[in-house]
C-alpha atoms as a PDB file:
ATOM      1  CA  UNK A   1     -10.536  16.908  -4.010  1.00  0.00           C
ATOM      2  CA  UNK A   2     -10.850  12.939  -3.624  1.00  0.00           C
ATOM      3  CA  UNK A   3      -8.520  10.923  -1.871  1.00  0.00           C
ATOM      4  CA  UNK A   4      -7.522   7.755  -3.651  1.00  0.00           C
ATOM      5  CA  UNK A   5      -5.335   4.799  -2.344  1.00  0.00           C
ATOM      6  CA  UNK A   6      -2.108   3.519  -4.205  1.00  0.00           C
ATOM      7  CA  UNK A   7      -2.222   0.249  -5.297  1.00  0.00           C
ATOM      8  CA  UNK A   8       0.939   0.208  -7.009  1.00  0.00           C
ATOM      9  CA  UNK A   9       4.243   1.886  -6.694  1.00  0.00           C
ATOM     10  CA  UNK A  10       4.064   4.721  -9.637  1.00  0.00           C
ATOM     11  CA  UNK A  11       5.446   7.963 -10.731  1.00  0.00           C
ATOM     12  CA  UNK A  12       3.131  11.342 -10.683  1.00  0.00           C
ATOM     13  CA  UNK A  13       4.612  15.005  -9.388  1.00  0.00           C
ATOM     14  CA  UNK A  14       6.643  12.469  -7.028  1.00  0.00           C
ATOM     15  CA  UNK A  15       6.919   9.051  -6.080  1.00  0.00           C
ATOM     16  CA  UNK A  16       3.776   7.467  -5.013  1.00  0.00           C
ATOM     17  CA  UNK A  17       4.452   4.066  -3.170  1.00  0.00           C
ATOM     18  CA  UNK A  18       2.166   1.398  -1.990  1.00  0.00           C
ATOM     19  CA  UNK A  19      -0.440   1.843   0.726  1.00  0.00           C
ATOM     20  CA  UNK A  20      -0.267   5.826   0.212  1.00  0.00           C
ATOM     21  CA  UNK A  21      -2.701   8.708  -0.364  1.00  0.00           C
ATOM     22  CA  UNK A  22      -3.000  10.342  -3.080  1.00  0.00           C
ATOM     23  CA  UNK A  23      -5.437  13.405  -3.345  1.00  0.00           C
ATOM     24  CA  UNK A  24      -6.299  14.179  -7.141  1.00  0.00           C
ATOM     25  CA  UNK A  25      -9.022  15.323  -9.636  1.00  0.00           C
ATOM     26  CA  UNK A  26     -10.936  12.306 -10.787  1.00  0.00           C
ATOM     27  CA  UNK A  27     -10.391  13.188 -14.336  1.00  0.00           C
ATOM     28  CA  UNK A  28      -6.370  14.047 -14.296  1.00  0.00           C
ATOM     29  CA  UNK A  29      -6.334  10.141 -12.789  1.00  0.00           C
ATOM     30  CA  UNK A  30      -8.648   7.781 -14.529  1.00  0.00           C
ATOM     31  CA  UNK A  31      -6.303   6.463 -16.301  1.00  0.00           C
ATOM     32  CA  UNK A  32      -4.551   5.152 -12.942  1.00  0.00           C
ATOM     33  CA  UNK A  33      -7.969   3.799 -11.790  1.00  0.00           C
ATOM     34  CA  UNK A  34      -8.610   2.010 -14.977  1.00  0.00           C
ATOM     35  CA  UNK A  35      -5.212   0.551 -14.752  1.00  0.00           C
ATOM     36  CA  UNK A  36      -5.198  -0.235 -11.663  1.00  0.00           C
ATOM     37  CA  UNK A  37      -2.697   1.717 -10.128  1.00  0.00           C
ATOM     38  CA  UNK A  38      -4.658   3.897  -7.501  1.00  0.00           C
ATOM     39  CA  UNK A  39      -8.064   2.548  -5.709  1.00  0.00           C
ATOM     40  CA  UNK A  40     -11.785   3.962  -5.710  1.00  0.00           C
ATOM     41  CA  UNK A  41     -11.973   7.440  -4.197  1.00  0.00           C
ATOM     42  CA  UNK A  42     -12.606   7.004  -0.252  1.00  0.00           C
ATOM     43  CA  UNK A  43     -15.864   8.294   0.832  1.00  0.00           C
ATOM     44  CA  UNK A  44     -15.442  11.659   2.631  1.00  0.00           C
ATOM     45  CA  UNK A  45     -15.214  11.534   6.660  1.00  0.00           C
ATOM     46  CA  UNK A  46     -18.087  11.972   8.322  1.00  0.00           C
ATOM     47  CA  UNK A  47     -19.513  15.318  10.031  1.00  0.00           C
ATOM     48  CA  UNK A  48     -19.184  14.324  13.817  1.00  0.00           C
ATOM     49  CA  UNK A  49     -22.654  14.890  15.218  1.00  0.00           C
ATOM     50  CA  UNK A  50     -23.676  18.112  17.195  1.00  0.00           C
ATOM     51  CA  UNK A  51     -24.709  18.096  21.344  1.00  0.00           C
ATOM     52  CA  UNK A  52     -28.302  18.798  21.645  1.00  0.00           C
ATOM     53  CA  UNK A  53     -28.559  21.446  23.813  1.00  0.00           C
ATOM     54  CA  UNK A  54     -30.865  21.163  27.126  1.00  0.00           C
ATOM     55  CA  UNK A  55     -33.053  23.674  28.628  1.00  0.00           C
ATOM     56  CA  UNK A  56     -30.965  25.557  31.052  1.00  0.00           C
ATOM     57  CA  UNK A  57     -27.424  25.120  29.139  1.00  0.00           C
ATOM     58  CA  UNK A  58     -25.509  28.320  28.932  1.00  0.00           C
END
């Protein structure tokens, strides 16, 4: 599910103040994006990148 950052203070299952995190379905909160209320979904984190293994590892 996206995370999406509160712009302004509002009222969903619970308070949602500014500068929070709020993890939603896009389309239960489009409304809030269109309004302004919560910010563009952040990009997922990225993978952290594997070891190469050399010849002789165990």
């Amino acid at each position: 599910m996206p995370t999406y950052t509160v712009l302004r203070q509002h009222l969903g299952e619970r308070m949602y103040l500014e500068g929070e995190i709020r993890e939603a379905a896009e389309v239960e909160v489009a409304h809030l994006i269109a309004a302004g209320v919560l910010g563009a979904p952040e990009p997922p984190p990225a993978p952290k990148p594997h070891r190469a293994r050399k010849a002789g590892d165990a």
